[in-house]
Protein backbone atom coordinates (compact mmCIF):
# COMPACT_ATOMS: atom_id res chain seq x y z
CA UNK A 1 -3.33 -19.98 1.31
CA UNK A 2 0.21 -19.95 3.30
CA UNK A 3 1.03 -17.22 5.69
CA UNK A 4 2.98 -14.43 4.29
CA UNK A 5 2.79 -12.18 8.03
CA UNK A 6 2.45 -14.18 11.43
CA UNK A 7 2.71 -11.53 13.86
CA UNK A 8 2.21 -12.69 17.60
CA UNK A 9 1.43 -10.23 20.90
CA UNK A 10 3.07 -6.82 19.19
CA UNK A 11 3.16 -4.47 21.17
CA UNK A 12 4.53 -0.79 20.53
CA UNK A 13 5.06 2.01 22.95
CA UNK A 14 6.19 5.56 22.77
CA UNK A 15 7.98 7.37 24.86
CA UNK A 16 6.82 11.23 25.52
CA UNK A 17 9.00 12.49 28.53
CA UNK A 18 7.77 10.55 31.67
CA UNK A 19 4.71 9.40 29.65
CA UNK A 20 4.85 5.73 27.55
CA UNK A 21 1.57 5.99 25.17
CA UNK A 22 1.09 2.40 24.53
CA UNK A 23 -0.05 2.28 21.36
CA UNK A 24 -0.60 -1.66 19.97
CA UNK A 25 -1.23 -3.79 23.01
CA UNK A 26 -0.55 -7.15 22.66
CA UNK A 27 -1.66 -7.88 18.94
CA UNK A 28 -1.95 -11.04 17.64
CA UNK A 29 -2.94 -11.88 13.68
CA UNK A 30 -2.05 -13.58 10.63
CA UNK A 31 -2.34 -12.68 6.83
CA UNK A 32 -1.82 -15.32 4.10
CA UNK A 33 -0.27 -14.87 0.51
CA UNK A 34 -2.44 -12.93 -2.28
CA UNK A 35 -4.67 -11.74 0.68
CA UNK A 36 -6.25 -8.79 0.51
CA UNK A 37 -6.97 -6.52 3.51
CA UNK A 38 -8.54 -3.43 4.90
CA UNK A 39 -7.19 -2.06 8.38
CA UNK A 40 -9.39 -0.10 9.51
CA UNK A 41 -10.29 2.22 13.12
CA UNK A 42 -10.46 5.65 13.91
CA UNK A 43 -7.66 8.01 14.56
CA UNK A 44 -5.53 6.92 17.28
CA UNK A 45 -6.37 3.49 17.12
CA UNK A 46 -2.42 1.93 15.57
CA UNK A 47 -3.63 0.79 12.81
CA UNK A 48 -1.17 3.20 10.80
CA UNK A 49 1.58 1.87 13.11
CA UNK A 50 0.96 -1.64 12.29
CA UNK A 51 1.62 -0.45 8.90
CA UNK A 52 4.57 0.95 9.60
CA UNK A 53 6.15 -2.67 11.33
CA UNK A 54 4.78 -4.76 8.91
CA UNK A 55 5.84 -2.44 5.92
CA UNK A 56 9.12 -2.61 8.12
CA UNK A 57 9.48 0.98 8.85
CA UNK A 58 9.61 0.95 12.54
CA UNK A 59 9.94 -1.91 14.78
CA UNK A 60 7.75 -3.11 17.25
CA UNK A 61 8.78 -2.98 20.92
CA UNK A 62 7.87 -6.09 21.71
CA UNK A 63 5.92 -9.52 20.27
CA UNK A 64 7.49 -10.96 17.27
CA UNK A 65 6.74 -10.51 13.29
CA UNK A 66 7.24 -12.93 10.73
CA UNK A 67 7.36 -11.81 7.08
CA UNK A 68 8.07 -14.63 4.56
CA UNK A 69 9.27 -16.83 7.84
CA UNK A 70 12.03 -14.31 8.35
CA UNK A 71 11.60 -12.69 12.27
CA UNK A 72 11.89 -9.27 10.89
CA UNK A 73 12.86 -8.16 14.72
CA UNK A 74 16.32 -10.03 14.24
CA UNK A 75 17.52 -7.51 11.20
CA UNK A 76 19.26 -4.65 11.52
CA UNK A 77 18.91 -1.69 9.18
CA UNK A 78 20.50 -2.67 5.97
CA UNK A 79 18.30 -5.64 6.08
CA UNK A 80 15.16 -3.98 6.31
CA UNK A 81 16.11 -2.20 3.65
CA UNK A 82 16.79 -5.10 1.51
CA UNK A 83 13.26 -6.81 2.56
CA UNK A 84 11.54 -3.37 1.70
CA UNK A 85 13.40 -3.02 -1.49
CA UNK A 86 12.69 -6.51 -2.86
CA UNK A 87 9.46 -7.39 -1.59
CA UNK A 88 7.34 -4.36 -0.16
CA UNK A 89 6.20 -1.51 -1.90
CA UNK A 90 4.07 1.20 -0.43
CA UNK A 91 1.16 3.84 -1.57
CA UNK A 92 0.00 6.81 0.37
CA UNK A 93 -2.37 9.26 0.37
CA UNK A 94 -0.64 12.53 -0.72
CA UNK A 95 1.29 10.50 -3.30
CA UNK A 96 4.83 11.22 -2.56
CA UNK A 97 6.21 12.17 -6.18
CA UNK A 98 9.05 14.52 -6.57
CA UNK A 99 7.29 17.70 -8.42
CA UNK A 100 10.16 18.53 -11.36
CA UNK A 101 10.62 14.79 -12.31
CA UNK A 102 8.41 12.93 -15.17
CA UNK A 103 6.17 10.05 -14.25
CA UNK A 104 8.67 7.84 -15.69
CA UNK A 105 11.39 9.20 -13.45
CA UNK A 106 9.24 8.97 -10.48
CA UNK A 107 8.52 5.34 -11.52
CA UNK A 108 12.23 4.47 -11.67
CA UNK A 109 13.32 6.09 -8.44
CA UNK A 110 12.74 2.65 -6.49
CA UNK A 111 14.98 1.02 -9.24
CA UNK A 112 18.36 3.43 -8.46
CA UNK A 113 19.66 1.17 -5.69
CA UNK A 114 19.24 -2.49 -7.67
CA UNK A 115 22.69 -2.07 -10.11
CA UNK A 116 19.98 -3.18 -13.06
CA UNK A 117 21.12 -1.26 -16.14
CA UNK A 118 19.72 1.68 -16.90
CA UNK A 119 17.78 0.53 -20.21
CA UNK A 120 16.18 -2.58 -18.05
CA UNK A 121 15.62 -0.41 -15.77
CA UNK A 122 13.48 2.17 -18.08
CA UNK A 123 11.75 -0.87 -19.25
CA UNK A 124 10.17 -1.93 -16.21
CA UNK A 125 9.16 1.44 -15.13
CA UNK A 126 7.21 1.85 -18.35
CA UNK A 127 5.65 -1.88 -18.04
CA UNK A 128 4.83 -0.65 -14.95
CA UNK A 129 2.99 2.99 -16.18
CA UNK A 130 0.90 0.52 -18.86
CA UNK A 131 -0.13 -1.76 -15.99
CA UNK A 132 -1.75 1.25 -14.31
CA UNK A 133 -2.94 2.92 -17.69
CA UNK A 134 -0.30 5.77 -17.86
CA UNK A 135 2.09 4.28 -20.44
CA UNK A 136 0.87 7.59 -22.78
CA UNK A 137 1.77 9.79 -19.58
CA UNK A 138 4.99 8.52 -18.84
CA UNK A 139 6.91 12.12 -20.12
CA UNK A 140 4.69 14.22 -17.88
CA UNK A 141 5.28 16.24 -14.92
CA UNK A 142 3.20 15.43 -11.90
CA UNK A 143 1.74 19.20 -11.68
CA UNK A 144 0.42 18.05 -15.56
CA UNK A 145 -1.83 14.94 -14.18
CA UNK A 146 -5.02 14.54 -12.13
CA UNK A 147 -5.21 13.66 -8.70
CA UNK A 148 -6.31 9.69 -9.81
CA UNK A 149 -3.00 9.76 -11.91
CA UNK A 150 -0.50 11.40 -9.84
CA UNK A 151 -1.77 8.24 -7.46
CA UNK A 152 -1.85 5.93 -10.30
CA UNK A 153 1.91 6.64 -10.58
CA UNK A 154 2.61 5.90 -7.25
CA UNK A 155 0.76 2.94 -8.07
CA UNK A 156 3.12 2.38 -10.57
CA UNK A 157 6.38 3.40 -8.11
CA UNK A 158 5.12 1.03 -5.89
CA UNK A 159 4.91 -2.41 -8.41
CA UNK A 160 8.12 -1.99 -10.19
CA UNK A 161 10.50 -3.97 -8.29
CA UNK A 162 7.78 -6.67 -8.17
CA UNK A 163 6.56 -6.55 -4.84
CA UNK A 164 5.13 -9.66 -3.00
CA UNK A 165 3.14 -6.86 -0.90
CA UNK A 166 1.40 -3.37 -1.52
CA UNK A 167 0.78 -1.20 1.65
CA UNK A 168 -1.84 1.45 1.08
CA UNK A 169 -2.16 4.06 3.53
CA UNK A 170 -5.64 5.90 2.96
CA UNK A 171 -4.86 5.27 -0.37
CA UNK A 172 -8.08 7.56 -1.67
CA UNK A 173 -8.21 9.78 1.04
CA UNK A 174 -7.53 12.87 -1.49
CA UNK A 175 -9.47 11.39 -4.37
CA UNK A 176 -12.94 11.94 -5.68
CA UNK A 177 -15.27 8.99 -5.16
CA UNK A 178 -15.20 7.98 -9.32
CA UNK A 179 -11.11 8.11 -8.83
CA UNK A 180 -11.54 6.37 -5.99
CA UNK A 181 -12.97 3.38 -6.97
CA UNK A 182 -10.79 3.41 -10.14
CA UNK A 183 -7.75 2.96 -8.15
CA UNK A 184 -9.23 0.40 -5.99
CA UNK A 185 -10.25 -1.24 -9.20
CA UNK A 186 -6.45 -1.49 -9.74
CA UNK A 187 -5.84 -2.85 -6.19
CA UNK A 188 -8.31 -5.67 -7.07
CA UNK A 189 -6.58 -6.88 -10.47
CA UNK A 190 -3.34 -6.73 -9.08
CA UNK A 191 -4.32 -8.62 -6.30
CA UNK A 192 -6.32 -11.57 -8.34
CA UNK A 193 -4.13 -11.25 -11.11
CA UNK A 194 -0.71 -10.75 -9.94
CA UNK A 195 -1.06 -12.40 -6.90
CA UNK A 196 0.02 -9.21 -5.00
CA UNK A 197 -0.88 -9.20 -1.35
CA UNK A 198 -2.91 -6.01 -0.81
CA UNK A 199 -3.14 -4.58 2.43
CA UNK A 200 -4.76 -1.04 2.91
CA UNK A 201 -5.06 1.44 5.54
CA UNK A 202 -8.51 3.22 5.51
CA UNK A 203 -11.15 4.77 7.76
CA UNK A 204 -13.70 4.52 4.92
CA UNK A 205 -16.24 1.40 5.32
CA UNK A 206 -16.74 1.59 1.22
CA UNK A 207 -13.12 1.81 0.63
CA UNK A 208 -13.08 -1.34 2.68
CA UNK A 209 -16.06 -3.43 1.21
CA UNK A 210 -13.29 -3.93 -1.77
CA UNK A 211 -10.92 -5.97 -0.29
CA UNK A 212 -11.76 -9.99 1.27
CA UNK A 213 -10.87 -9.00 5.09
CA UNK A 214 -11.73 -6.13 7.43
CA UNK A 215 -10.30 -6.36 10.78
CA UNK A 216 -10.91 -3.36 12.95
CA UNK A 217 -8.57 -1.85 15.98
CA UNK A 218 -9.98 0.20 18.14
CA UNK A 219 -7.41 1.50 21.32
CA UNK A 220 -4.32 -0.02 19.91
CA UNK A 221 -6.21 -3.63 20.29
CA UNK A 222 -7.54 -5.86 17.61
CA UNK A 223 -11.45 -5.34 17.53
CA UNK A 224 -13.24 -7.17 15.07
CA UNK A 225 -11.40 -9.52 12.02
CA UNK A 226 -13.89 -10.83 9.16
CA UNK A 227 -13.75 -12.44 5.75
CA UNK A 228 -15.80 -10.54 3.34
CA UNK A 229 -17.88 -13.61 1.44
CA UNK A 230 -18.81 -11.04 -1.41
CA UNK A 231 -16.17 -7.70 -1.70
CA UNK A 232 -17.54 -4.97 -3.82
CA UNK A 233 -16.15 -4.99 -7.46
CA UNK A 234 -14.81 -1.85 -8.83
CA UNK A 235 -15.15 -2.79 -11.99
CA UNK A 236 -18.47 -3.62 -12.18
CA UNK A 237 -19.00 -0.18 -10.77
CA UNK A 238 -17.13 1.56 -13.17
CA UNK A 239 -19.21 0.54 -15.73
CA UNK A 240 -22.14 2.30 -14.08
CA UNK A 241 -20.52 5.57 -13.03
CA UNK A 242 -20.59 9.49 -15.48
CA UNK A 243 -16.77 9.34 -17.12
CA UNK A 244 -14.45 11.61 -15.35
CA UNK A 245 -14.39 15.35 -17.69
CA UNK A 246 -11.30 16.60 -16.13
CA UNK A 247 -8.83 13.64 -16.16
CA UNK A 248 -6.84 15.77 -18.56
CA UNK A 249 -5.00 18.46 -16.87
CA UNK A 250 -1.97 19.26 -19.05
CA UNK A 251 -0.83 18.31 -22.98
């Protein structure tokens, strides 16, 4: 597999009055096309601030980063924008959808900037519902959906201007373990089938057993980085676990 990030000695500090926290110190690590990967460490460790430069939300304060072969660090705003927009979309844990807006609206949201008309538009937000399993919710409000489908949608947010990457921040952090390994039963397909990089925030060892690398930070440096030889399959599990009785919240 090519390299899709090359990031070489980031570093990121943070400046709190006199006091610089140094937060990634000197990090050094490369992720390849249709990858998929668990970050994980405990709180404080900058693992959700390596998210937030490669997802190019922040900028490191020094070291370079490569996404695609394009040194992100040379871009100024409305270019970040533009990479986030076309190639990066992002899940988190508390889901992020706008409470008096339908699943379909939520879905389309990303899809407001690209000047696509507004039937194509509707079209791939509902492609996108059915690749998550929620083309029959598409007309509901989030308050009318579980917790699994609320994140399903943002699932759904997050695919629908065909990214090359998914960033997952503790993406089952609020779910139930069945609806957990549901949505990382998503994360796998997309990631075999659609050739999505997956990369994945998580504290969780079992939430990371699903993905094909672990790499661990621990004090803002790079611990541990190994290739899973067998990753857990959700759907195999699936099979085995009690159905889910209150997936229906609302008509």
């Amino acid at each position: 597999m090519a390299a899709l990030i090359e990031i070489h000695d980031l570093v990121k500090n943070y400046q709190l009055g006199d006091v610089t926290v140094h937060v990634l110190k000197g990090i050094s690590l490369t992720i390849e096309r249709s990858d998929f990967v668990a970050i994980m460490g405990p709180s404080g460790s900058g693992k959700s601030t390596l998210m937030n430069i490669l997802g190019c939300l922040d900028k490191p304060t020094s070291g370079m980063y490569l996404l695609d072969g394009t040194d992100i660090g040379t871009l100024d705003r409305n270019q970040l924008a533009e990479i986030r927009n076309a190639k990066i979309g992002f899940v988190f844990q508390q889901f992020n959808l706008l409470a008096r807006t339908t699943a379909l609206e939520n879905v389309e949201l990303p899809l407001l900037y690209t000047g696509q008309p507004v039937h194509d538009q509707r079209e791939r937000a509902l492609a996108a519902l059915a690749a998550v399993g929620l083309a029959d919710r598409a007309g509901h409000q989030p308050s009318q959906l579980s917790g699994g489908q609320q994140q399903r949608v943002a699932i759904a947010r997050a695919l629908v201007n065909r990214p090359r990457i998914i960033f997952a921040d503790e993406p089952t952090g609020a779910l139930d373990s069945r609806t957990s390994v549901e949505i990382m039963a998503i994360f796998q397909r997309l990631n075999r089938e659609q050739g999505i990089t997956v990369i994945v925030v998580t504290h969780e060892a079992d939430i990371a057993a699903y993905a094909n690398r672990n790499i661990h930070f621990r004090d803002g440096r790079l611990q541990k980085d190994m290739r899973i030889a067998q990753p857990r399959e959700a759907r195999e599990e699936l099979a085995n676990l009690p159905a889910e009785q209150d997936e229906e919240v609302a008509a």
